[in-house]
N, C-alpha and C. Protein backbone atom coordinates (compact mmCIF):
# COMPACT_ATOMS: atom_id res chain seq x y z
N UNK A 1 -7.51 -15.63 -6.25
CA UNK A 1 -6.08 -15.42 -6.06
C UNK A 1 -5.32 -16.56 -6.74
N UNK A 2 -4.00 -16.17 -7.26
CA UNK A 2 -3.46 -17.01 -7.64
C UNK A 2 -2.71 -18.17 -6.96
N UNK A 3 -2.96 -19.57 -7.20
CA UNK A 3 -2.58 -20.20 -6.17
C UNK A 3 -0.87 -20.18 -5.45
N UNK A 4 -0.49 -19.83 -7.00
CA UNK A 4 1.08 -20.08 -7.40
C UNK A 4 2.34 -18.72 -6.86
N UNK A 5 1.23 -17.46 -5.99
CA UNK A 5 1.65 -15.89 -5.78
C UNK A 5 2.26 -16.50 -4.40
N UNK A 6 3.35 -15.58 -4.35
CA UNK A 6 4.14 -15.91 -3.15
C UNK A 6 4.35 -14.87 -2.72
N UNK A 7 3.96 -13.90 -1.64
CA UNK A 7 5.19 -12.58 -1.03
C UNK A 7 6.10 -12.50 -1.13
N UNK A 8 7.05 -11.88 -1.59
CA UNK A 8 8.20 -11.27 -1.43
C UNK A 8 8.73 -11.29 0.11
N UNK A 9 9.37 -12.56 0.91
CA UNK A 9 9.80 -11.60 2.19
C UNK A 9 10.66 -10.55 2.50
N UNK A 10 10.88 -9.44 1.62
CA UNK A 10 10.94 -8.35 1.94
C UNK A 10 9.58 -7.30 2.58
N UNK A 11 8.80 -7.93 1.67
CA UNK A 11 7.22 -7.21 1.52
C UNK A 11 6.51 -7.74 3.00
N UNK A 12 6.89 -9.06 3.32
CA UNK A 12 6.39 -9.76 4.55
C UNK A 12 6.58 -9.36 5.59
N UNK A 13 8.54 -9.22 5.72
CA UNK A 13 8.77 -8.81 6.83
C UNK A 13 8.25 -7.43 7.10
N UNK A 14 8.39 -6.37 6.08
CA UNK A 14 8.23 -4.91 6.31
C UNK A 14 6.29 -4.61 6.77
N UNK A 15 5.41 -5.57 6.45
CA UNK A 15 3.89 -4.61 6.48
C UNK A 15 3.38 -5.88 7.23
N UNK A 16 2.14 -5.37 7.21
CA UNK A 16 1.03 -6.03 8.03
C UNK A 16 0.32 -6.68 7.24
N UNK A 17 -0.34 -7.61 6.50
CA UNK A 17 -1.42 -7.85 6.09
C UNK A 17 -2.63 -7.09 6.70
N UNK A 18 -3.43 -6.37 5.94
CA UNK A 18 -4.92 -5.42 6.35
C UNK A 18 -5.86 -6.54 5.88
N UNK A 19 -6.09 -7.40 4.32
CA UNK A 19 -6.81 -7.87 4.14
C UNK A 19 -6.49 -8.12 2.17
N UNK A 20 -7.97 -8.46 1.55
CA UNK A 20 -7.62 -8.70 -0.01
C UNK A 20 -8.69 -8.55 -0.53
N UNK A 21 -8.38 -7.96 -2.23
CA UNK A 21 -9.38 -7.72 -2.77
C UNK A 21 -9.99 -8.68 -3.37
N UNK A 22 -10.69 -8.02 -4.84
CA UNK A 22 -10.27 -9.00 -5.93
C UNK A 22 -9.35 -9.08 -6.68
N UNK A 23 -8.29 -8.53 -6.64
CA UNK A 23 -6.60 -8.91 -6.99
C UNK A 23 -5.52 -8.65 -6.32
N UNK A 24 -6.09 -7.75 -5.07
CA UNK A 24 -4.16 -7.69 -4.33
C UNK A 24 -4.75 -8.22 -3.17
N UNK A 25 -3.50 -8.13 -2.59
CA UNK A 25 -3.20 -8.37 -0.97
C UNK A 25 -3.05 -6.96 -0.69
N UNK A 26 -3.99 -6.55 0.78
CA UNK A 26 -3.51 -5.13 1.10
C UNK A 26 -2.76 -4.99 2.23
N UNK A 27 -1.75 -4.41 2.16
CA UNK A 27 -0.84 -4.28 3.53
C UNK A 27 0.08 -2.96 3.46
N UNK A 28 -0.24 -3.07 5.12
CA UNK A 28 0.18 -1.48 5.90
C UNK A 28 1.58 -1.87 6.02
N UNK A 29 2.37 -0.65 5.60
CA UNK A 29 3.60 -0.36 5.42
C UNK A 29 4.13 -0.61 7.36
N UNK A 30 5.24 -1.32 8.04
CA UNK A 30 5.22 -0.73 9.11
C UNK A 30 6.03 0.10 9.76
N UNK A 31 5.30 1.51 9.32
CA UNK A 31 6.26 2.68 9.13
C UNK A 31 4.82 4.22 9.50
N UNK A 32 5.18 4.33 11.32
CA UNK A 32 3.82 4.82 11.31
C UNK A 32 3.86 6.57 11.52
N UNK A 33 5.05 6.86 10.86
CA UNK A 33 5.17 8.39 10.24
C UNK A 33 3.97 8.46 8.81
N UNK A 34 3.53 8.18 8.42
CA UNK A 34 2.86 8.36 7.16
C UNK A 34 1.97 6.73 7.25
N UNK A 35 0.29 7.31 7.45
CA UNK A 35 -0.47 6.36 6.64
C UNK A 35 0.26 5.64 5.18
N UNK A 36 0.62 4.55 5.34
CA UNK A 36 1.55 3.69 4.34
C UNK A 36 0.95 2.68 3.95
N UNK A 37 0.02 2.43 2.77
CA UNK A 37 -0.63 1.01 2.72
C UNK A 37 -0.23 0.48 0.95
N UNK A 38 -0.16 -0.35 0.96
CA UNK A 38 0.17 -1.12 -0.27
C UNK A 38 -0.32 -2.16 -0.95
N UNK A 39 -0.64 -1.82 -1.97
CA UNK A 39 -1.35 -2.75 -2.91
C UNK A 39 0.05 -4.36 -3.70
N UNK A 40 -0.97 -5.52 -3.41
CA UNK A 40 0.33 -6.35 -4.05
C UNK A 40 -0.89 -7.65 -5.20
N UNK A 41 -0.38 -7.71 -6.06
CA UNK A 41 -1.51 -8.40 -7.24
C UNK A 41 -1.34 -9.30 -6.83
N UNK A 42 -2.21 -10.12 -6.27
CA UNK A 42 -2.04 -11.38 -5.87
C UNK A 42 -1.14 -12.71 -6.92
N UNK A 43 -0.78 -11.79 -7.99
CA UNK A 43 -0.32 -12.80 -9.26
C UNK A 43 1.14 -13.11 -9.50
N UNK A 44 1.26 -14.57 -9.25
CA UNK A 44 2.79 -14.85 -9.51
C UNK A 44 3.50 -14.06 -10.75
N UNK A 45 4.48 -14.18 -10.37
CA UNK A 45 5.37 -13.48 -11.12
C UNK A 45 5.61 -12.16 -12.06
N UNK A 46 4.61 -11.01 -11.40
CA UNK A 46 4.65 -10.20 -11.80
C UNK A 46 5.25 -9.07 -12.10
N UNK A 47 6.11 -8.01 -12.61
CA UNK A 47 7.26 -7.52 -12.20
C UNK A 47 6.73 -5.99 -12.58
N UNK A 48 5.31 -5.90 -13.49
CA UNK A 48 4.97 -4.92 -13.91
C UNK A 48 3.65 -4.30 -14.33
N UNK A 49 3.62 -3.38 -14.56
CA UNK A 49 2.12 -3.02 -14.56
C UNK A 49 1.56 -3.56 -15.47
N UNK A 50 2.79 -3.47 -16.72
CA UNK A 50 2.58 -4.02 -18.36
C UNK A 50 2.20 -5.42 -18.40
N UNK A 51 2.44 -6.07 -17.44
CA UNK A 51 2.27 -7.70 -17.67
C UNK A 51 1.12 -8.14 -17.21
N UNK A 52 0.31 -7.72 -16.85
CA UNK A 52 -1.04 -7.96 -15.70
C UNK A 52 -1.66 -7.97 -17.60
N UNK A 53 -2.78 -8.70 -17.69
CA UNK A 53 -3.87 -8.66 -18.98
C UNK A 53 -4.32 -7.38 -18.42
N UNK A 54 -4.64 -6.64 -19.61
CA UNK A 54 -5.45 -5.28 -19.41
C UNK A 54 -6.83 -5.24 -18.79
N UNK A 55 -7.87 -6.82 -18.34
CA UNK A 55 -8.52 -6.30 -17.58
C UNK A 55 -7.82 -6.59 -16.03
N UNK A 56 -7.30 -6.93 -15.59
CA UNK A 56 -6.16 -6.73 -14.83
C UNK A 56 -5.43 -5.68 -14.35
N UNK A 57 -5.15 -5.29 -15.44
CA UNK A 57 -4.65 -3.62 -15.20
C UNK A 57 -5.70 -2.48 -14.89
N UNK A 58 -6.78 -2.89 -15.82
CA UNK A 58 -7.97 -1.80 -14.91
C UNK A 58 -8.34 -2.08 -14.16
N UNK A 59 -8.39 -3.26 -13.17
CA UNK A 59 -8.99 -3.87 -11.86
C UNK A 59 -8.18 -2.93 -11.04
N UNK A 60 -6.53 -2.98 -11.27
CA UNK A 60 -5.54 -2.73 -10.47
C UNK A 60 -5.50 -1.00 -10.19
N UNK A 61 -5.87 -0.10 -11.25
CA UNK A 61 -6.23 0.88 -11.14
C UNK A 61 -7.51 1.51 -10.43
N UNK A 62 -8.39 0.59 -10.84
CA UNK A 62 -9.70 0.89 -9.98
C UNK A 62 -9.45 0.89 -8.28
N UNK A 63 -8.92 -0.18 -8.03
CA UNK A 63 -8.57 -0.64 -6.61
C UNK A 63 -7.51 0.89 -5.73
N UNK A 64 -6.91 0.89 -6.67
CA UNK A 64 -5.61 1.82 -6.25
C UNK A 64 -6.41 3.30 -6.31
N UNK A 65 -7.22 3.87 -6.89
CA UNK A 65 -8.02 4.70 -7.16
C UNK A 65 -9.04 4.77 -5.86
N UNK A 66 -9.74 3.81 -5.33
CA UNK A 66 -10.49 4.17 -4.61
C UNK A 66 -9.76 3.90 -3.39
N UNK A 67 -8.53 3.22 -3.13
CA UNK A 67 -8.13 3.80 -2.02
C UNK A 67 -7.40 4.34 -1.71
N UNK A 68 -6.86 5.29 -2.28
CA UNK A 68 -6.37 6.44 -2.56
C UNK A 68 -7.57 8.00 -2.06
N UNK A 69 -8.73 7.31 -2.56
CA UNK A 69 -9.75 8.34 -2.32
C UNK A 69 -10.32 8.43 -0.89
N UNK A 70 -9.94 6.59 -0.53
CA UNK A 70 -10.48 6.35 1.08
C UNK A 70 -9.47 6.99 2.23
N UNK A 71 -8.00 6.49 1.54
CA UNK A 71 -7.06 7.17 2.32
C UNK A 71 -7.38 8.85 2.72
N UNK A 72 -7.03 9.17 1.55
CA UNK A 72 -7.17 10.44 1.63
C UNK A 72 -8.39 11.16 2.54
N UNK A 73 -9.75 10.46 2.66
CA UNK A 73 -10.54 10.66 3.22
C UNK A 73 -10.71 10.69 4.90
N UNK A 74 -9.99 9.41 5.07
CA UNK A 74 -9.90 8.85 6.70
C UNK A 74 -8.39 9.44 7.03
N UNK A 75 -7.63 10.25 6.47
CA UNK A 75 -6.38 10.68 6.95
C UNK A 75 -6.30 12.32 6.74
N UNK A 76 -7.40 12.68 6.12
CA UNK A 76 -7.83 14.25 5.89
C UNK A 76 -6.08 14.64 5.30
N UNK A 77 -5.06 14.04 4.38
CA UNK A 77 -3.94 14.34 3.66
C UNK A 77 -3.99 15.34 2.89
N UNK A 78 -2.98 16.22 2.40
CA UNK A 78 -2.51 17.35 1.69
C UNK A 78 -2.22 16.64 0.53
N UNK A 79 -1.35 15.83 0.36
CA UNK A 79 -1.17 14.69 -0.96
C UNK A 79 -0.99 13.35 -0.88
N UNK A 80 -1.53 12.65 -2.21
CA UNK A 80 -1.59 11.33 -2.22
C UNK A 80 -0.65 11.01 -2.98
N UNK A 81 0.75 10.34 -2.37
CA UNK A 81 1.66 9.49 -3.38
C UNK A 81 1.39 8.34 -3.76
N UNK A 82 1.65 8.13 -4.89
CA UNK A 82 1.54 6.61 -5.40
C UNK A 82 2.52 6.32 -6.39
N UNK A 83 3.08 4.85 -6.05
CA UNK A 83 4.63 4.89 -6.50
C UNK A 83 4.49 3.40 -6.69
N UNK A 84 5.03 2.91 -8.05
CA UNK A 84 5.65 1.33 -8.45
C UNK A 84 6.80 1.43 -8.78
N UNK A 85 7.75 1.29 -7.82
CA UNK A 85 9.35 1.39 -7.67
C UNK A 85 9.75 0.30 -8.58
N UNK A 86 9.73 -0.85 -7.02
CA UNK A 86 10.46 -2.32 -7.38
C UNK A 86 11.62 -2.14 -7.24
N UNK A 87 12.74 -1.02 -7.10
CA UNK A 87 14.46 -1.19 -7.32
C UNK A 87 14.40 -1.87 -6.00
N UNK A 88 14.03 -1.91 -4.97
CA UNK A 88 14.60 -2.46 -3.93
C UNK A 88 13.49 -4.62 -3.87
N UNK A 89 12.26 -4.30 -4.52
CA UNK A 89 11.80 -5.80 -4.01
C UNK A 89 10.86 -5.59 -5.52
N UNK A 90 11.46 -6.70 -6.19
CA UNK A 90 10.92 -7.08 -7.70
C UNK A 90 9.50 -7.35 -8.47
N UNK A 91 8.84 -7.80 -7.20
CA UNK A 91 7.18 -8.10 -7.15
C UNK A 91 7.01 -6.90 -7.51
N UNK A 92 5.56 -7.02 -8.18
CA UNK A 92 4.54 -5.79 -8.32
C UNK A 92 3.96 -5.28 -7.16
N UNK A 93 4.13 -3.88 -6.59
CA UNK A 93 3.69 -3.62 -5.76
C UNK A 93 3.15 -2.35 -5.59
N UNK A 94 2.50 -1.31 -5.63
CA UNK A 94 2.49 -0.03 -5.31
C UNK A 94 1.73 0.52 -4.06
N UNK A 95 2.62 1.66 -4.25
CA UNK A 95 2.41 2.06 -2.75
C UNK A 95 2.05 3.58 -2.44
N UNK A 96 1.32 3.45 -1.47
CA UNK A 96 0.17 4.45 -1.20
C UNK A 96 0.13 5.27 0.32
N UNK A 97 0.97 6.22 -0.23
CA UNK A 97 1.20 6.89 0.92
C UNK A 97 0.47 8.93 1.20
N UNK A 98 -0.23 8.47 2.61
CA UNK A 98 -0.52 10.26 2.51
C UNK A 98 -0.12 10.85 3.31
N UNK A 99 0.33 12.15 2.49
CA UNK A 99 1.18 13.09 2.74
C UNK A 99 1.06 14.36 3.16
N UNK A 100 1.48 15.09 4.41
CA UNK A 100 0.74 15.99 4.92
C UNK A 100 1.94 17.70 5.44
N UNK A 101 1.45 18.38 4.48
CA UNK A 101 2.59 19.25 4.33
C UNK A 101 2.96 19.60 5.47
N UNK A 102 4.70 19.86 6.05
CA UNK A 102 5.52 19.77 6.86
C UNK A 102 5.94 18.32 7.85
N UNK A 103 4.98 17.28 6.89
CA UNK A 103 5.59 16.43 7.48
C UNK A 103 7.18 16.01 7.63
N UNK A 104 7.63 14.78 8.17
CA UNK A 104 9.31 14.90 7.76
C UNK A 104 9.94 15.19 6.48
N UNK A 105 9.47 14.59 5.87
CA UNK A 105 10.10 14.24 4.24
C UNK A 105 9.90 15.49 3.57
N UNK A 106 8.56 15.90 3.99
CA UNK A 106 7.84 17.08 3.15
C UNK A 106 8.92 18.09 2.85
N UNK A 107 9.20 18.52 1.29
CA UNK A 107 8.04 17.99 0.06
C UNK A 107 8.60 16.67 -0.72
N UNK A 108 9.85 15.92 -0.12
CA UNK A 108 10.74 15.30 -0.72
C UNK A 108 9.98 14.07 -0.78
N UNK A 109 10.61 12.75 -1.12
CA UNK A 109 10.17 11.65 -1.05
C UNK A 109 9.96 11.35 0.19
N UNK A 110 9.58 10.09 0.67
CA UNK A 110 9.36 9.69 2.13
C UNK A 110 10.92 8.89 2.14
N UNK A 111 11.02 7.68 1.16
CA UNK A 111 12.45 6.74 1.00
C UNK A 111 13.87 7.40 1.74
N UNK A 112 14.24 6.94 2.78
CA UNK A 112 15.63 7.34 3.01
C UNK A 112 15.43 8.47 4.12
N UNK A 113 13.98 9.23 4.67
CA UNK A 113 14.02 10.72 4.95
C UNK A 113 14.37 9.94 6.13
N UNK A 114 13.58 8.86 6.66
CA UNK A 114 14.41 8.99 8.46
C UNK A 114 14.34 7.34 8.30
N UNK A 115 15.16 6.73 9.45
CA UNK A 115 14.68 5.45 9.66
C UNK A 115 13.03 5.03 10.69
N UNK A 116 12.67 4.02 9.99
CA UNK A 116 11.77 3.34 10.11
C UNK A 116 10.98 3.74 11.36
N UNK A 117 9.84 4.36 12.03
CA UNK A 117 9.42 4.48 13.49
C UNK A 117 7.95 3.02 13.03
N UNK A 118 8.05 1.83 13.76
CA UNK A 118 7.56 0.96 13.90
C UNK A 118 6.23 1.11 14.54
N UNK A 119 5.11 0.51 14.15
CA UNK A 119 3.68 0.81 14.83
C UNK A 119 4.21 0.13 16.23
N UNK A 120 3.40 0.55 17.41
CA UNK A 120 3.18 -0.38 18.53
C UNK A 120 1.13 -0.99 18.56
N UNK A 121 1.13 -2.11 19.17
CA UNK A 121 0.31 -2.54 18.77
C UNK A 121 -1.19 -1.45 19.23
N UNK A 122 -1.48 -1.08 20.01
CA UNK A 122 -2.34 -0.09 20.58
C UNK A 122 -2.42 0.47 18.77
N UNK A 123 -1.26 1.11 18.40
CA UNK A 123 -1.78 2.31 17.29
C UNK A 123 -1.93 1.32 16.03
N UNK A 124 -1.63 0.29 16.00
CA UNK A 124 -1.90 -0.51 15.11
C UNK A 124 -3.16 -0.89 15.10
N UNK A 125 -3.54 -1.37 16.14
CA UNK A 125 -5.11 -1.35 16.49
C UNK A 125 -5.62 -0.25 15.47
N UNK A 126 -5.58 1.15 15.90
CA UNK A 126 -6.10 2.07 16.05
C UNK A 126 -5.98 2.01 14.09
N UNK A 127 -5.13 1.83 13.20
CA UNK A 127 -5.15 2.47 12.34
C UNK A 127 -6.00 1.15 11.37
N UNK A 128 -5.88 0.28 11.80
CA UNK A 128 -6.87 -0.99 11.45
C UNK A 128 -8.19 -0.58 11.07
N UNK A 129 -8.37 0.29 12.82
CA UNK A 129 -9.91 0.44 12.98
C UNK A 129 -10.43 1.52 11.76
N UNK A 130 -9.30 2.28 11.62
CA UNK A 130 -9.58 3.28 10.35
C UNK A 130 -9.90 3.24 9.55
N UNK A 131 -8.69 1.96 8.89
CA UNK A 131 -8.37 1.33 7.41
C UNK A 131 -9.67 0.55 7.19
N UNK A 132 -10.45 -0.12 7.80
CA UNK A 132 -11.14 -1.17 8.14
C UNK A 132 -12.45 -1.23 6.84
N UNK A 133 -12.92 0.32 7.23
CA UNK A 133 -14.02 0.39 6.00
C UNK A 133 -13.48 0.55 4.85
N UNK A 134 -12.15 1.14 4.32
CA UNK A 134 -11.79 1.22 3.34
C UNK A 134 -11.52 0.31 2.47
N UNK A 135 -11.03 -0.95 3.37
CA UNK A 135 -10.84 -2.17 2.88
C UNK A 135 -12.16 -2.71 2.14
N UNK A 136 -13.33 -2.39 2.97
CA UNK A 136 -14.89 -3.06 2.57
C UNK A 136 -15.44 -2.74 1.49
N UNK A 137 -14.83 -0.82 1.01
CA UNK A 137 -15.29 -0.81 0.14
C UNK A 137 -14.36 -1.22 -1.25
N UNK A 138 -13.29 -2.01 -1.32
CA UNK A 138 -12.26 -2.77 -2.03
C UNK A 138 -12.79 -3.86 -2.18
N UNK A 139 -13.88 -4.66 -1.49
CA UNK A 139 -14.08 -6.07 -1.93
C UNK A 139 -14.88 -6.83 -3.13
């Protein structure tokens, strides 16, 4: 990790730390309408996909790829979004959300559909215990 990478406290206040690979920090969105987990490159000053060195960028894909496949797996989802915004928090970040038809948002974006429903710790537990192997196979 880079020594010099700082969170975003936007990114801080909003998720959980789950754990880290070999290049991001992984953290749960805390927003517990939608399995929400997010990839962040552990690398200062990043703003883009383009700026990471290209083996960097395939690390970052690989990572995002298989848990995308884990998500999808441990949340039995209809679709997998994956999204590198940034208009609202400038860091590199993408985010990994599954999506399960008639959910709220469904078929729209998730952004804006309702305000925030916050984990309580019991289901936080619970989605840890989920996330847990997915993380293992990220290391």
């Amino acid at each position: 990790m880079d020594r010099e990478f700082e969170l975003h406290e936007r990114l801080a206040a909003d998720t959980f730390l789950l754990g880290r690979t070999r290049l991001c920090e992984v953290r749960l969105m805390n927003e517990k309408t939608w399995p929400w987990v997010i990839l962040v490159p552990a690398i200062a000053g990043i703003r883009e996909i383009y700026e990471l060195p290209e083996a960097q960028q395939q690390r970052l894909m690989t990572e995002s790829s298989a848990l995308s496949r884990a998500m999808m797996e441990a949340f039995k989802g209809d679709k997998m979004n994956v999204a590198a915004l940034g208009n609202m928090v400038p860091q590199l970040h993408i985010h990994h959300i599954v999506r399960f038809e008639g959910d709220p948002a469904w078929p729209g974006p998730v952004w804006g559909a309702q305000p925030p429903v916050p984990y309580e710790d019991a289901e936080l537990a619970r989605v840890r215990e989920v996330l847990d192997p997915v993380l293992a196979g990220l290391a």
